[in-house]
PDB file of N, CA and C in Angstrom:
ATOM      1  N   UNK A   1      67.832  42.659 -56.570  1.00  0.00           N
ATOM      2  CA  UNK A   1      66.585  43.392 -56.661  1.00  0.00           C
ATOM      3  C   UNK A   1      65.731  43.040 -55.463  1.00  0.00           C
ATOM      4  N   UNK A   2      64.943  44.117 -55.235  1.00  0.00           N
ATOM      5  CA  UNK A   2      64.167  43.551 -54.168  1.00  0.00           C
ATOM      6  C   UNK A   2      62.381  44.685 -54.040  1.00  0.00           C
ATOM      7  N   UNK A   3      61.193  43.773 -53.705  1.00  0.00           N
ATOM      8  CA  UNK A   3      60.185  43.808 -54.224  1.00  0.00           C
ATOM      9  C   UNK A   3      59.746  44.663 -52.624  1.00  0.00           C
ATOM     10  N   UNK A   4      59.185  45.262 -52.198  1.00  0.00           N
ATOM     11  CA  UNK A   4      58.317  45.841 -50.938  1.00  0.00           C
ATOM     12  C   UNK A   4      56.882  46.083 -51.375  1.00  0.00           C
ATOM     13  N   UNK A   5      56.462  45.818 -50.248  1.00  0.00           N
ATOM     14  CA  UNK A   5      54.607  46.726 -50.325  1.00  0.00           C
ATOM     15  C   UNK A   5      53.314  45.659 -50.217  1.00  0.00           C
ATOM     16  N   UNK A   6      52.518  46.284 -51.166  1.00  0.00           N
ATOM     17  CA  UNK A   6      51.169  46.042 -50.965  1.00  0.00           C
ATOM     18  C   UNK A   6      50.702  45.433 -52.142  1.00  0.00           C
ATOM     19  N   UNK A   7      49.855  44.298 -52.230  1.00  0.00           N
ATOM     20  CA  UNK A   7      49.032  43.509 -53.645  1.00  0.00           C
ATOM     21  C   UNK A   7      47.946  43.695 -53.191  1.00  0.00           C
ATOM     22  N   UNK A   8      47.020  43.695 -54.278  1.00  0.00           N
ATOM     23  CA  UNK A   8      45.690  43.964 -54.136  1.00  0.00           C
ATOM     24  C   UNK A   8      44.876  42.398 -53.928  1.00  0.00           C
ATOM     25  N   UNK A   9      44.433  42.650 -52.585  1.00  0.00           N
ATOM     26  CA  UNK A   9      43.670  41.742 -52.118  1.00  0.00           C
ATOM     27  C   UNK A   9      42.025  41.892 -51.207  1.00  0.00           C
ATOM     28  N   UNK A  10      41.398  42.274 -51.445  1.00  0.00           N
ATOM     29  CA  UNK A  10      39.933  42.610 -51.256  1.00  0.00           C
ATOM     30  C   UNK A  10      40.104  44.341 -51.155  1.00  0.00           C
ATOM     31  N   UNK A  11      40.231  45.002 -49.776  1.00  0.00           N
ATOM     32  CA  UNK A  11      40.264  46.180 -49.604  1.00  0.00           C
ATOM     33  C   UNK A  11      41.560  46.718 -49.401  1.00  0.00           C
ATOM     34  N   UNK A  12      42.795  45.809 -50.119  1.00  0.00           N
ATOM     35  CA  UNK A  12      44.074  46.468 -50.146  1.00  0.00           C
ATOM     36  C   UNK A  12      44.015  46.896 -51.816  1.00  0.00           C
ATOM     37  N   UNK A  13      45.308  47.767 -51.947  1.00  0.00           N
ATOM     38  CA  UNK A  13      45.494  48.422 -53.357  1.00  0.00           C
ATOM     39  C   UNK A  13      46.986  48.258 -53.584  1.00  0.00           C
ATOM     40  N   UNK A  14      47.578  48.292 -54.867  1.00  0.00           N
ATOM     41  CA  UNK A  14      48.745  48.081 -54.866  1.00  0.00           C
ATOM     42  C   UNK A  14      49.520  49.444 -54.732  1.00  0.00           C
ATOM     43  N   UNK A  15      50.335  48.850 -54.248  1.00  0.00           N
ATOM     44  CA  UNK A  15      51.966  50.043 -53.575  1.00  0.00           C
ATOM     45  C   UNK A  15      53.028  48.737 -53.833  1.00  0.00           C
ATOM     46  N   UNK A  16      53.666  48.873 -54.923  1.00  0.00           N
ATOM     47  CA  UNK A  16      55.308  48.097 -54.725  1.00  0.00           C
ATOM     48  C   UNK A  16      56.181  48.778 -55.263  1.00  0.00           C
ATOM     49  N   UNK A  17      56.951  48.741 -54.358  1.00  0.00           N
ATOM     50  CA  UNK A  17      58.368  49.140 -54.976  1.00  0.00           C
ATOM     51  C   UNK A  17      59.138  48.394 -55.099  1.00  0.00           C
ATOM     52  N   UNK A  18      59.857  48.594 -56.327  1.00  0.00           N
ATOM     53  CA  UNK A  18      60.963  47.433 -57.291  1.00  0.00           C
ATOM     54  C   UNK A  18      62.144  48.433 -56.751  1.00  0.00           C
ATOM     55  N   UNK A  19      62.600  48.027 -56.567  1.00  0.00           N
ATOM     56  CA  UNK A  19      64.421  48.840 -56.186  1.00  0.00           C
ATOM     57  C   UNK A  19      65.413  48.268 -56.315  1.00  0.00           C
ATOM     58  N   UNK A  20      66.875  48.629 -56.650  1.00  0.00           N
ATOM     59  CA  UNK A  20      67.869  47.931 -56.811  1.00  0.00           C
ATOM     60  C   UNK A  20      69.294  48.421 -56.267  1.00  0.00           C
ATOM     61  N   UNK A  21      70.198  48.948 -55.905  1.00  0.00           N
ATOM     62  CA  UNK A  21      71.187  49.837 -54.750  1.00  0.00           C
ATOM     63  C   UNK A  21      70.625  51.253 -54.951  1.00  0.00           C
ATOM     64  N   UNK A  22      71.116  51.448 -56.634  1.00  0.00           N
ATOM     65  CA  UNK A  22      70.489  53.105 -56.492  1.00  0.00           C
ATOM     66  C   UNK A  22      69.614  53.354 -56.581  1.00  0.00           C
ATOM     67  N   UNK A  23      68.559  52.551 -57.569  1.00  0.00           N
ATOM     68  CA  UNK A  23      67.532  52.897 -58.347  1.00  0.00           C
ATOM     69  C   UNK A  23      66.204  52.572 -57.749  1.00  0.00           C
ATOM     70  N   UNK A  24      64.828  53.105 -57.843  1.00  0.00           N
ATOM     71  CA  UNK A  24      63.415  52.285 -57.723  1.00  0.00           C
ATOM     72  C   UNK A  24      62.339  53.134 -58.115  1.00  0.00           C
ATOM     73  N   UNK A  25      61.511  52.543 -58.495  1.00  0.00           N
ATOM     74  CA  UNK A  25      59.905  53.037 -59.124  1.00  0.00           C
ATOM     75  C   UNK A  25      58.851  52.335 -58.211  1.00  0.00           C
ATOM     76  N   UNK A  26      57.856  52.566 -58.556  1.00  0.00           N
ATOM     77  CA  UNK A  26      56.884  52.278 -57.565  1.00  0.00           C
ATOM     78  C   UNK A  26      56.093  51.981 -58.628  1.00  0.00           C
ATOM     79  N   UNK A  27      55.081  51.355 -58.385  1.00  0.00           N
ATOM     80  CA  UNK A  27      54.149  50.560 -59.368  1.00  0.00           C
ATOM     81  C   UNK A  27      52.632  50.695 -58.193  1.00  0.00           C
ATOM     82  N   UNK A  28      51.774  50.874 -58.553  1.00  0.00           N
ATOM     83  CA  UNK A  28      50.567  51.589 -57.880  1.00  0.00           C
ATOM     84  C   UNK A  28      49.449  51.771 -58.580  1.00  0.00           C
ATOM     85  N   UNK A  29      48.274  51.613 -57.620  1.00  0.00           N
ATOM     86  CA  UNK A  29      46.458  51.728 -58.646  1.00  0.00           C
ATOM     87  C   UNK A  29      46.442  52.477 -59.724  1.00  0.00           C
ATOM     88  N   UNK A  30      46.894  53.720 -59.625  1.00  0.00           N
ATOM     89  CA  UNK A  30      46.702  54.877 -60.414  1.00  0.00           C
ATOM     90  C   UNK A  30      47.221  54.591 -62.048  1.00  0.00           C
ATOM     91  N   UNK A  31      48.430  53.568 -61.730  1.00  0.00           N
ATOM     92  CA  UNK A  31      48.949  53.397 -63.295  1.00  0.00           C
ATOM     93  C   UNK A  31      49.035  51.958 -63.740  1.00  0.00           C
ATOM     94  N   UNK A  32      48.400  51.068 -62.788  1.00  0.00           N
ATOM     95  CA  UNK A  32      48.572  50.161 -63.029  1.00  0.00           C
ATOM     96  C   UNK A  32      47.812  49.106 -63.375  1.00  0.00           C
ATOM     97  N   UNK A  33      47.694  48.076 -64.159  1.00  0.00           N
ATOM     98  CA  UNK A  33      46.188  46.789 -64.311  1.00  0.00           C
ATOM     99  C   UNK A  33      47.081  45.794 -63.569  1.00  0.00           C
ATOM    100  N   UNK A  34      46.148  45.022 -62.964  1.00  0.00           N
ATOM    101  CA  UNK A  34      46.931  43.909 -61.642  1.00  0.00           C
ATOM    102  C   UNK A  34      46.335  42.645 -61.606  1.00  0.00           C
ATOM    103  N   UNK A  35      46.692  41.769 -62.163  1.00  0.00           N
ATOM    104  CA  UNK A  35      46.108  40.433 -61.981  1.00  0.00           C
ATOM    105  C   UNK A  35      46.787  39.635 -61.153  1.00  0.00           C
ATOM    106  N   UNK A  36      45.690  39.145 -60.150  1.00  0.00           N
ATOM    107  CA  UNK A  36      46.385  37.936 -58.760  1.00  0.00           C
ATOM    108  C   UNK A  36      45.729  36.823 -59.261  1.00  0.00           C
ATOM    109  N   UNK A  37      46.677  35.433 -59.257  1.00  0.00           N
ATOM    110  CA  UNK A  37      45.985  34.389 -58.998  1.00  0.00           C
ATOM    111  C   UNK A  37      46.278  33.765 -57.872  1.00  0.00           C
ATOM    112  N   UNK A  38      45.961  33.374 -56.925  1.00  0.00           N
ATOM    113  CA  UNK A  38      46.603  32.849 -55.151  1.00  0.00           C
ATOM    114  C   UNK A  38      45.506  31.787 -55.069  1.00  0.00           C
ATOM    115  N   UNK A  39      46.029  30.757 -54.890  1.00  0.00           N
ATOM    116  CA  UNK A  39      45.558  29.527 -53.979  1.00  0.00           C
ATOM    117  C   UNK A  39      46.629  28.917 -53.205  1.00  0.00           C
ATOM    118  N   UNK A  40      47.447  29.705 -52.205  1.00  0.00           N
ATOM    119  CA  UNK A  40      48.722  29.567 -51.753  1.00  0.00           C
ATOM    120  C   UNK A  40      48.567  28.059 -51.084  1.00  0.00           C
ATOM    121  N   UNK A  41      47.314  27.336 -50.027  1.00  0.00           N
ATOM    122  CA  UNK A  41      47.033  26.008 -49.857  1.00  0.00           C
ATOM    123  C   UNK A  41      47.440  24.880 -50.657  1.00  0.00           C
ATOM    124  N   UNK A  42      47.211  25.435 -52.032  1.00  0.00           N
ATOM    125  CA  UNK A  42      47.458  24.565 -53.768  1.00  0.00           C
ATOM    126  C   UNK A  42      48.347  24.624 -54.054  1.00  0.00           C
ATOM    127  N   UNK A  43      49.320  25.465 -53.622  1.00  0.00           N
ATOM    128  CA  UNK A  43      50.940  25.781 -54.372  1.00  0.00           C
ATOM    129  C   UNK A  43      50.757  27.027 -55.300  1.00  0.00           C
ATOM    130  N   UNK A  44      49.972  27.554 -55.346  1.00  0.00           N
ATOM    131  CA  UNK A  44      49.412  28.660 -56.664  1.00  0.00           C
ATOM    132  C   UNK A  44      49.550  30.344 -56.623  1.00  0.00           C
ATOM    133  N   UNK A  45      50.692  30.581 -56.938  1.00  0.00           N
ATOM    134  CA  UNK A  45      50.868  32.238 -56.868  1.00  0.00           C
ATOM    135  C   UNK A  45      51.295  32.731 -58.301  1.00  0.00           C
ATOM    136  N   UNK A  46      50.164  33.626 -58.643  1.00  0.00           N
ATOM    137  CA  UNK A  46      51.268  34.176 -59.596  1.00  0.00           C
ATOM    138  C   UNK A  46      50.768  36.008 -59.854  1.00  0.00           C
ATOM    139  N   UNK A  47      51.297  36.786 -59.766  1.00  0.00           N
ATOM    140  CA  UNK A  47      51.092  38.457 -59.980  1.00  0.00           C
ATOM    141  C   UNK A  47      51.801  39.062 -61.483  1.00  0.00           C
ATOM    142  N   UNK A  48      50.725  39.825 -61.739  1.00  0.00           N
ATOM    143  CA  UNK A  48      50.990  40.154 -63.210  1.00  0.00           C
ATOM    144  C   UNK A  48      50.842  41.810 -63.272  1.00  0.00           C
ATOM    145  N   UNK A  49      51.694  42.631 -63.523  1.00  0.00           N
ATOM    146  CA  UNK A  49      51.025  44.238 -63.327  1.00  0.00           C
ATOM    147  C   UNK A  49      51.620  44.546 -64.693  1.00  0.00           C
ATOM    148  N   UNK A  50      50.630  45.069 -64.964  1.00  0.00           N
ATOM    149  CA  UNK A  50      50.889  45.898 -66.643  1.00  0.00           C
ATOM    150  C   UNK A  50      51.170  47.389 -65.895  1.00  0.00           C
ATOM    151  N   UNK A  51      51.992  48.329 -66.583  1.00  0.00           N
ATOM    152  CA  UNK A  51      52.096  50.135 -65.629  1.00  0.00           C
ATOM    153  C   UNK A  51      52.984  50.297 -67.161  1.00  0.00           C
ATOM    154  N   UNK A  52      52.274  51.223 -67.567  1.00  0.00           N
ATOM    155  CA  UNK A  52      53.407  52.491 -68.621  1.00  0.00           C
ATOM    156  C   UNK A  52      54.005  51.808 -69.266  1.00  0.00           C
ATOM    157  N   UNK A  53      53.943  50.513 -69.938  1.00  0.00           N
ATOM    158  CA  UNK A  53      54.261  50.223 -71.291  1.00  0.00           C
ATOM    159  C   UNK A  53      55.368  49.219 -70.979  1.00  0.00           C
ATOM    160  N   UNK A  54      55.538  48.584 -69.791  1.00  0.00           N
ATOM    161  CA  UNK A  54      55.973  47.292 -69.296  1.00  0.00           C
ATOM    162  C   UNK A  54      55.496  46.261 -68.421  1.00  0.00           C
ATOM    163  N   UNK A  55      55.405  45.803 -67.832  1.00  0.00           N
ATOM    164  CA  UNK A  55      54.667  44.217 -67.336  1.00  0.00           C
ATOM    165  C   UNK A  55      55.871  43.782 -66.217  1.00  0.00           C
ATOM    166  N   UNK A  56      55.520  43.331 -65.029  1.00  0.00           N
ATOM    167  CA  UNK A  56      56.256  42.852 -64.531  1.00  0.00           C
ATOM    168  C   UNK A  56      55.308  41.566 -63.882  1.00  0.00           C
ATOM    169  N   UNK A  57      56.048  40.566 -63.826  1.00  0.00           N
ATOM    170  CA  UNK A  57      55.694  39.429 -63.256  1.00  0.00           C
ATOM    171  C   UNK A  57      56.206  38.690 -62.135  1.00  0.00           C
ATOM    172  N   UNK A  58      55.797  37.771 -61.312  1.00  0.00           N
ATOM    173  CA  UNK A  58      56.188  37.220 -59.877  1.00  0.00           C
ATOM    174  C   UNK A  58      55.543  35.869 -59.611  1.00  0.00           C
ATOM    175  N   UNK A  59      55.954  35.254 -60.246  1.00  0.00           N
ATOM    176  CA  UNK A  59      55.296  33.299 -59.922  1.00  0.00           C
ATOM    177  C   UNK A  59      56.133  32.816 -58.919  1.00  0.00           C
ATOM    178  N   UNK A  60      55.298  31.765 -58.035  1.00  0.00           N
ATOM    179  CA  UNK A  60      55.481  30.912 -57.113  1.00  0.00           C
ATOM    180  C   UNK A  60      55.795  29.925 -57.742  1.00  0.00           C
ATOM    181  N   UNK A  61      56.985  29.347 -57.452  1.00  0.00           N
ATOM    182  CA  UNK A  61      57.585  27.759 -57.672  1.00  0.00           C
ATOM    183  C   UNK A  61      56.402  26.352 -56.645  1.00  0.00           C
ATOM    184  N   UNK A  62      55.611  25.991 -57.205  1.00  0.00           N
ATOM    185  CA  UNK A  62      54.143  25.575 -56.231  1.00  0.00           C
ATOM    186  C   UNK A  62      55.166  24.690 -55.604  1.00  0.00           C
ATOM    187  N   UNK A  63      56.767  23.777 -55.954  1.00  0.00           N
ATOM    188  CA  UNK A  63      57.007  22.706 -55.058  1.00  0.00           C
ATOM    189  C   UNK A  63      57.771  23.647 -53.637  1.00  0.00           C
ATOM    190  N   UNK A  64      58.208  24.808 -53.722  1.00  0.00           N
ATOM    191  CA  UNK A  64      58.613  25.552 -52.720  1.00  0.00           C
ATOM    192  C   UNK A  64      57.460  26.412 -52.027  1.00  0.00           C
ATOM    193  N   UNK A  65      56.505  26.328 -52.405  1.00  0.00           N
ATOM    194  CA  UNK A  65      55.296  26.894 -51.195  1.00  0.00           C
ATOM    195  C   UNK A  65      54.750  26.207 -49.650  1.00  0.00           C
ATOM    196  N   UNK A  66      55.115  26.812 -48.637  1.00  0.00           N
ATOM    197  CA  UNK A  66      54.659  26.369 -47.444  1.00  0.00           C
ATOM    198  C   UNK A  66      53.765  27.465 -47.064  1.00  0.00           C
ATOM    199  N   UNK A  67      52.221  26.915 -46.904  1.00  0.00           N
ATOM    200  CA  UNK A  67      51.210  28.012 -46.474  1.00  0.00           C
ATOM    201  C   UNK A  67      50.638  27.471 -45.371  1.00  0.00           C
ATOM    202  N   UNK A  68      50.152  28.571 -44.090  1.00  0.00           N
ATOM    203  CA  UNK A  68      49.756  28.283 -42.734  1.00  0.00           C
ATOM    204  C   UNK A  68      47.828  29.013 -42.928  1.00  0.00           C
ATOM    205  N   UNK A  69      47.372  28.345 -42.371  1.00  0.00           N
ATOM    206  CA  UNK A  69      46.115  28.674 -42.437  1.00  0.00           C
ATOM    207  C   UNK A  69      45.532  29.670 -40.936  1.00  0.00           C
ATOM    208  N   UNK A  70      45.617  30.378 -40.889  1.00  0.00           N
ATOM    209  CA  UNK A  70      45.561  31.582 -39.465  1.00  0.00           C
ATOM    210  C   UNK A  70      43.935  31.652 -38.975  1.00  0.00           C
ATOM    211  N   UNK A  71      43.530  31.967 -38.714  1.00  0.00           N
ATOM    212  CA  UNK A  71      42.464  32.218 -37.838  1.00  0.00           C
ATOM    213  C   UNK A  71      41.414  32.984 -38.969  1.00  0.00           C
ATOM    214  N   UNK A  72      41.869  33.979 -39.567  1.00  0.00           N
ATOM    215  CA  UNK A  72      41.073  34.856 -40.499  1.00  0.00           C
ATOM    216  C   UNK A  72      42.253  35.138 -41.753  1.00  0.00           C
ATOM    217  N   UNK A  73      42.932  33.926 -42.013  1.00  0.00           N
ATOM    218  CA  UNK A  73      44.137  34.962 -43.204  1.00  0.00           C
ATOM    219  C   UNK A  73      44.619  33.482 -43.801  1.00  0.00           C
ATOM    220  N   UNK A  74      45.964  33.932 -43.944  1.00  0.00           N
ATOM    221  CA  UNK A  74      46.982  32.941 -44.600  1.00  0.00           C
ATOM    222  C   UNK A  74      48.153  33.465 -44.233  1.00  0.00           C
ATOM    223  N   UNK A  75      49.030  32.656 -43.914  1.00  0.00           N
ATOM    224  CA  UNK A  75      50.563  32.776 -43.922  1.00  0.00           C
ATOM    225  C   UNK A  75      51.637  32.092 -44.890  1.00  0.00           C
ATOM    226  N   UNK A  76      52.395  32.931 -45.867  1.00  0.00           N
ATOM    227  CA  UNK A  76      52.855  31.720 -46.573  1.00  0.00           C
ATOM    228  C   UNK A  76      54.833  32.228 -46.914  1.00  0.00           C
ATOM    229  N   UNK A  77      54.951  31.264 -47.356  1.00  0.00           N
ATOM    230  CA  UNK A  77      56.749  31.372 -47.640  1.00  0.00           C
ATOM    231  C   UNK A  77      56.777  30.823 -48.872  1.00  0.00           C
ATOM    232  N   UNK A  78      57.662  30.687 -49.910  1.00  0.00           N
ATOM    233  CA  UNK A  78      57.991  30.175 -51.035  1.00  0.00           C
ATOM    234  C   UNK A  78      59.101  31.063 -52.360  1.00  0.00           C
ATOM    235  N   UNK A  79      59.938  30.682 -52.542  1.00  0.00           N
ATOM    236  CA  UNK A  79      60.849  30.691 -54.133  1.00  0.00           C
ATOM    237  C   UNK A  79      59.547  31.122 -55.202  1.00  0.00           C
ATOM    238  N   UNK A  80      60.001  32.453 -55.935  1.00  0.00           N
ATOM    239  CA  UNK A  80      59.549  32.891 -56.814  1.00  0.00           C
ATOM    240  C   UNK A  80      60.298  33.380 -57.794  1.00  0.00           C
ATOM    241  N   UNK A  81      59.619  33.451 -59.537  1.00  0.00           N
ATOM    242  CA  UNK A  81      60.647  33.852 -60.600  1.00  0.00           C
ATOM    243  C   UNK A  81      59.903  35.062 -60.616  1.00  0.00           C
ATOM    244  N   UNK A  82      60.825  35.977 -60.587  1.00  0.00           N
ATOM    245  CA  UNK A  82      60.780  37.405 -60.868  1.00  0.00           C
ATOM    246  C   UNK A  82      61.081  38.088 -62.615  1.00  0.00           C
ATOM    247  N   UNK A  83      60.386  38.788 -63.296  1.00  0.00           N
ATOM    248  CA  UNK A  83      60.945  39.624 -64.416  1.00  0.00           C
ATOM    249  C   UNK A  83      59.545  40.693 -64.152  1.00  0.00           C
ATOM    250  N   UNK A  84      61.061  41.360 -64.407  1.00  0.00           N
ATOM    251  CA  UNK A  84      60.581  43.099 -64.199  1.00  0.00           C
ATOM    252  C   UNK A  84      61.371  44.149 -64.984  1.00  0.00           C
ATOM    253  N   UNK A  85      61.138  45.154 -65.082  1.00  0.00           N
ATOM    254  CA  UNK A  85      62.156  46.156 -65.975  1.00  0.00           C
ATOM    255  C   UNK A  85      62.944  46.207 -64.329  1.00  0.00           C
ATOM    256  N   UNK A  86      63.909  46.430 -65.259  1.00  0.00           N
ATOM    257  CA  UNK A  86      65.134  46.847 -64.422  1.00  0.00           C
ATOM    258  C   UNK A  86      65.051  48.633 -63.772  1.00  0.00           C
ATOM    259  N   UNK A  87      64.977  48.495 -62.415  1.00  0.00           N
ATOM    260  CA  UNK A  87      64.926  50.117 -62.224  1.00  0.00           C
ATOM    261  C   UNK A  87      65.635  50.987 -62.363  1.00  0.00           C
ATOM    262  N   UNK A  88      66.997  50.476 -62.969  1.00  0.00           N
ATOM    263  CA  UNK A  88      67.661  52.075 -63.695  1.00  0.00           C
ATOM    264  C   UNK A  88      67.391  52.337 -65.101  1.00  0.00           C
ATOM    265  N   UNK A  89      66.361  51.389 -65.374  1.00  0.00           N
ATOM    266  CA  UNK A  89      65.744  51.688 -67.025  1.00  0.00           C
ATOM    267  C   UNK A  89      64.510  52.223 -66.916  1.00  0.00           C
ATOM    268  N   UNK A  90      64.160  52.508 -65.429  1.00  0.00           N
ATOM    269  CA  UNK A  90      62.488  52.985 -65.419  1.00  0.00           C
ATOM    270  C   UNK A  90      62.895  54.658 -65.400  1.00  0.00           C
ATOM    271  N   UNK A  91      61.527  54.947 -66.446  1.00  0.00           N
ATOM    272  CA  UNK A  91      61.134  56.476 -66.829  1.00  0.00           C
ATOM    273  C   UNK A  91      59.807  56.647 -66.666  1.00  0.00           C
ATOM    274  N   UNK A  92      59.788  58.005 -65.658  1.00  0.00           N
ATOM    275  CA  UNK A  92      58.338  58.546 -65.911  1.00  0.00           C
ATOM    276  C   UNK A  92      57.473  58.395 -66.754  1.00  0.00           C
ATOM    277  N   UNK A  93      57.710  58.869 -67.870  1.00  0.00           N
ATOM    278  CA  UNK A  93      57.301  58.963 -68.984  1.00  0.00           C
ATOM    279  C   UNK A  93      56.884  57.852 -69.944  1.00  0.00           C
ATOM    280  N   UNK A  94      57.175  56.321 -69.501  1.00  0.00           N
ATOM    281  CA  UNK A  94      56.740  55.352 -69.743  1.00  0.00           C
ATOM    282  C   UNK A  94      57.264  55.287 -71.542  1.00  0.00           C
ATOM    283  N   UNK A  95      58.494  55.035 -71.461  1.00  0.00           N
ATOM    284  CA  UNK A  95      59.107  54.682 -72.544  1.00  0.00           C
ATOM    285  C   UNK A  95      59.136  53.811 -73.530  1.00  0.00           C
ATOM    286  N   UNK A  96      59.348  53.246 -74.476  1.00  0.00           N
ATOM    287  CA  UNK A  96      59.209  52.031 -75.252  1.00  0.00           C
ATOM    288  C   UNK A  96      60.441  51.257 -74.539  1.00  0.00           C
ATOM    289  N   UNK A  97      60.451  49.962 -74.068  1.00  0.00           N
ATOM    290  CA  UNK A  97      61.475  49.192 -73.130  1.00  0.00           C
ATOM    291  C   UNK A  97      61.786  48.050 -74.587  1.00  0.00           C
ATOM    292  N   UNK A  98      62.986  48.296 -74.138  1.00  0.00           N
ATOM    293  CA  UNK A  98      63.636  46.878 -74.690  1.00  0.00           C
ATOM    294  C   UNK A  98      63.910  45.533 -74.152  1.00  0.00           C
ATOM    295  N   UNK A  99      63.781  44.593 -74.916  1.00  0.00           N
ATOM    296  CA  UNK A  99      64.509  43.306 -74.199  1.00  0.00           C
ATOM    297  C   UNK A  99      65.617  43.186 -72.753  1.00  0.00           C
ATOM    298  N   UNK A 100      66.516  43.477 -73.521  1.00  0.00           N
ATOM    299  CA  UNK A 100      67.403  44.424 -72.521  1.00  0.00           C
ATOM    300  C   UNK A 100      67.418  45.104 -71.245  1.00  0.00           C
ATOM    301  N   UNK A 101      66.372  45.386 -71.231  1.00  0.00           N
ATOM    302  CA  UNK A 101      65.968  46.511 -70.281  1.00  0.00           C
ATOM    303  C   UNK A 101      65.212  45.972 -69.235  1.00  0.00           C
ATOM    304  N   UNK A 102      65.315  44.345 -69.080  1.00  0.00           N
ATOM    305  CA  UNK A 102      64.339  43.775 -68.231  1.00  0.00           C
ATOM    306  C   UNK A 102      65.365  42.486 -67.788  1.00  0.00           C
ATOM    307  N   UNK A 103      65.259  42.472 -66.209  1.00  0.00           N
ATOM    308  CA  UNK A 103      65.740  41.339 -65.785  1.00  0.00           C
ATOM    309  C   UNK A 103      64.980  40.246 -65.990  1.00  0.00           C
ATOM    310  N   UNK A 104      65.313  38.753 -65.990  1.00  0.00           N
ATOM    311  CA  UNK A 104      64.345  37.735 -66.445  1.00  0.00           C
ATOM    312  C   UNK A 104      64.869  36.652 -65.708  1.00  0.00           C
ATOM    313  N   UNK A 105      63.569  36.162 -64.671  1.00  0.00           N
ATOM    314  CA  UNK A 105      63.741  34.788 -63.804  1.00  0.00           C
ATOM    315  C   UNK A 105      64.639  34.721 -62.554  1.00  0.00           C
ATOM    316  N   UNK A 106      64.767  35.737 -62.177  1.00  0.00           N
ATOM    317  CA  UNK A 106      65.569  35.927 -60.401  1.00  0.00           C
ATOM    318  C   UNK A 106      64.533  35.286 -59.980  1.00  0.00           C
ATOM    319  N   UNK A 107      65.135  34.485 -59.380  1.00  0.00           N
ATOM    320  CA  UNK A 107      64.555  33.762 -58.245  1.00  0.00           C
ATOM    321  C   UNK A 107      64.797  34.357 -56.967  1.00  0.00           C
ATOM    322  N   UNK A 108      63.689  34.754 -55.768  1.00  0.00           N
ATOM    323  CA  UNK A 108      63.101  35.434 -54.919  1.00  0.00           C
ATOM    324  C   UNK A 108      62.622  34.725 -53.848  1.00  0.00           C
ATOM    325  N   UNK A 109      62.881  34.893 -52.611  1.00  0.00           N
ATOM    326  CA  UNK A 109      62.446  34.250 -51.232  1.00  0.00           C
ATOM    327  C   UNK A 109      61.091  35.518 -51.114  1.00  0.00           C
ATOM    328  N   UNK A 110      60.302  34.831 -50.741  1.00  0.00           N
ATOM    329  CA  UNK A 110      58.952  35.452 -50.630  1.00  0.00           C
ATOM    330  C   UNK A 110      58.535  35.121 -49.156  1.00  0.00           C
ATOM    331  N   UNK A 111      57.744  36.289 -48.467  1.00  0.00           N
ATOM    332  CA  UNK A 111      56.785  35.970 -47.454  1.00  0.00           C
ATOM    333  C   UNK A 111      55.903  36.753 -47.751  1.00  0.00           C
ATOM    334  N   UNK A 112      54.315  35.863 -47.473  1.00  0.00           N
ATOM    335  CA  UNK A 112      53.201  36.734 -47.895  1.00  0.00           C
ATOM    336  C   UNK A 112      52.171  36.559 -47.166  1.00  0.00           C
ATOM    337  N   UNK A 113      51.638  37.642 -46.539  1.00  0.00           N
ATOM    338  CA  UNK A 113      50.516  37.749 -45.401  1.00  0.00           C
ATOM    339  C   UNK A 113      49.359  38.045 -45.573  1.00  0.00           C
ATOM    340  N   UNK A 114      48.218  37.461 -45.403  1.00  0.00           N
ATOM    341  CA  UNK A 114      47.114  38.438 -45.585  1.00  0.00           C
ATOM    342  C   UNK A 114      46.019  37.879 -44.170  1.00  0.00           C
ATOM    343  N   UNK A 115      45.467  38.902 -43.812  1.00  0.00           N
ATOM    344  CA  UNK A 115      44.497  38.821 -42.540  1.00  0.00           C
ATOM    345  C   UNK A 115      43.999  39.863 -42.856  1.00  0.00           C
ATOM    346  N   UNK A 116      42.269  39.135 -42.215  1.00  0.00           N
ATOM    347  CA  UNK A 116      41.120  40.345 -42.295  1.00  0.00           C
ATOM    348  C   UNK A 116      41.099  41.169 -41.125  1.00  0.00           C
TER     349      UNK A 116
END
């Protein structure tokens, strides 16, 4: 699986796409509630998006976080556990999801940027 895009961080909005060989959905403002917690300095990441009747989540392992402090931003690297619906189980239409229907705890090489 693999994660692309945008988290909402002051005047950014979310755009991610979850994809997998064939499959992907996009997860975005319009359908989505988004909670960040980041103190990447602290070891501290974790993203939470509720969209159409599933939840996907993305925590930082805090002993695998290396964060660079930039001029106006942050630079950071770190191992993350991933669960998300699986994207050949995603429907428009925002379906009732099963257990099943969701990968749980892939662990994920992360890079994450932000500058003003």
């Amino acid at each position: 699986m693999q994660l692309d895009g945008t988290i909402p961080a002051t005047e950014e909005t979310l755009s991610l796409v979850v994809s997998s060989r064939e499959h992907r959905y996009t997860l975005s403002d319009a359908s989505s509630e988004t909670t960040l917690v980041e103190s990447l300095t602290e070891g501290v990441f974790a993203l939470s998006i509720k969209s159409r009747g599933f939840e996907t989540t993305l925590y930082a392992l805090p002993a695998t976080v290396k964060a660079t402090n930039l001029p106006y931003g942050i630079d950071a690297r770190f191992v993350a556990k991933l669960t998300a619906l699986r994207p050949s189980r995603h429907t428009a239409s925002g379906d009732s999801y099963l257990y099943d229907d969701y990968v749980r705890d892939i662990k994920m090489s992360c890079a994450y940027r932000y500058e003003i």
